[in-house]
Protein backbone atom coordinates (compact mmCIF):
# COMPACT_ATOMS: atom_id res chain seq x y z
CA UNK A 1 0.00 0.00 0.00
CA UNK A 2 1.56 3.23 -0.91
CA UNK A 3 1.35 6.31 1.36
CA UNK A 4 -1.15 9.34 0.75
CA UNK A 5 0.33 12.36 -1.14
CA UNK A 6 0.26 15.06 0.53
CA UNK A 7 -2.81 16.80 0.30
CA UNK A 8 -2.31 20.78 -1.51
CA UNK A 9 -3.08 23.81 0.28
CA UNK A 10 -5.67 24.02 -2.70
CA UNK A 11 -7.35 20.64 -1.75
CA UNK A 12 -7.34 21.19 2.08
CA UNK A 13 -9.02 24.86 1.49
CA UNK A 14 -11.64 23.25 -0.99
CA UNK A 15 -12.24 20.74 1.96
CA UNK A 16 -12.79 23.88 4.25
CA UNK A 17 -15.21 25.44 2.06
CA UNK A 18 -17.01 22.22 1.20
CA UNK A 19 -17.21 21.65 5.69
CA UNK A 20 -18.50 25.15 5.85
CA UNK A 21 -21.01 24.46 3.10
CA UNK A 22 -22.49 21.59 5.09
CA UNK A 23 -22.18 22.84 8.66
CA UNK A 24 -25.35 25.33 7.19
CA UNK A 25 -22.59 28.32 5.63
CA UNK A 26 -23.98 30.21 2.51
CA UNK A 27 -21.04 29.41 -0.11
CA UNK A 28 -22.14 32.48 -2.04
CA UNK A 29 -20.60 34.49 1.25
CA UNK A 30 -17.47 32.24 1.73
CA UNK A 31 -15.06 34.99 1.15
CA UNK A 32 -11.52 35.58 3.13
CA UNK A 33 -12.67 39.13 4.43
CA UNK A 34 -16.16 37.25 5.92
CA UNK A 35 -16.27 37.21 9.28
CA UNK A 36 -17.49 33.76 11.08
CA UNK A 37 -20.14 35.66 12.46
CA UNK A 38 -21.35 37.04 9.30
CA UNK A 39 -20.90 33.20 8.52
CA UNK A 40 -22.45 31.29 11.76
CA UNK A 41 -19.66 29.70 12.26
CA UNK A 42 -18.68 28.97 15.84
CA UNK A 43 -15.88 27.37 17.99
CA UNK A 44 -17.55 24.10 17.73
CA UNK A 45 -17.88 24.32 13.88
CA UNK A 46 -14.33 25.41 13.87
CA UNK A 47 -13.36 22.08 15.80
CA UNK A 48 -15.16 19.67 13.75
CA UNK A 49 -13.75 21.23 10.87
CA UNK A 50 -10.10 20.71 12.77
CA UNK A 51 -11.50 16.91 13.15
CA UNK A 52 -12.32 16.80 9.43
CA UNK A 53 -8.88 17.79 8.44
CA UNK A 54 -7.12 15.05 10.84
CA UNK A 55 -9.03 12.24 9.74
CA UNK A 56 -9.14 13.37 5.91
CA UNK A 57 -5.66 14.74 5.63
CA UNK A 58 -3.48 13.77 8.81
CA UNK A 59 -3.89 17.87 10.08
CA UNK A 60 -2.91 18.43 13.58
CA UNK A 61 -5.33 21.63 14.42
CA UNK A 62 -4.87 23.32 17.45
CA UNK A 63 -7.78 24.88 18.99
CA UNK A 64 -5.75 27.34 20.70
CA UNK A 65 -4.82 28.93 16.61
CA UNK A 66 -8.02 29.79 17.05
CA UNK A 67 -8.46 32.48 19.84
CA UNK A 68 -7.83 35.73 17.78
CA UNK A 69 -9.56 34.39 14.71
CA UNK A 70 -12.60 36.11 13.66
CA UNK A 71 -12.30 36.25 9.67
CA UNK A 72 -12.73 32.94 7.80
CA UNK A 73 -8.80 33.82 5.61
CA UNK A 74 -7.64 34.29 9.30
CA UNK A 75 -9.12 30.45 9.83
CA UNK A 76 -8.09 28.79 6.60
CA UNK A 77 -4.67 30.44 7.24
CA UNK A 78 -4.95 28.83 11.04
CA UNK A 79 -5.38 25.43 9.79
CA UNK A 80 -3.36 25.67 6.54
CA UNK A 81 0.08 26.50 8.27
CA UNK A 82 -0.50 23.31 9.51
CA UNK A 83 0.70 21.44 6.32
CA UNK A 84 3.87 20.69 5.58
């Protein structure tokens, strides 16, 4: 069996968009400058989406990147300086 490929900061932020889609986002608003209240996106949204990534693509997310986040670029950049 040959080991994954590393998943592309393109794929991973698709991912994002797609989680934000289904945790109730509209994707018509899913823009860097939007804030995740403008979004409904909470903490808990933010964590499931930190689950998604470690199960789908091996991403250790640290809840405590999160604490000064309030735009979703400010999240995707959280998560994405994560990958390697």
């Amino acid at each position: 069996m040959e080991p994954a490929a590393t998943p592309t900061r393109d794929q991973i932020s698709a991912r994002i968009q797609d989680a934000l889609v289904e945790f109730g986002a509209d994707s018509e608003k899913l823009q860097p400058e939007a804030t995740l209240e403008e979004l409904d996106i909470d903490s808990l949204d933010l964590f499931e989406l930190g689950q998604i990534l470690n199960q789908e693509f091996s991403i250790d997310v640290d809840p405590q990147d999160f604490v000064d986040v309030t735009t979703l670029g400010q999240a995707q950049d959280a998560m994405l300086k994560q990958v390697k």
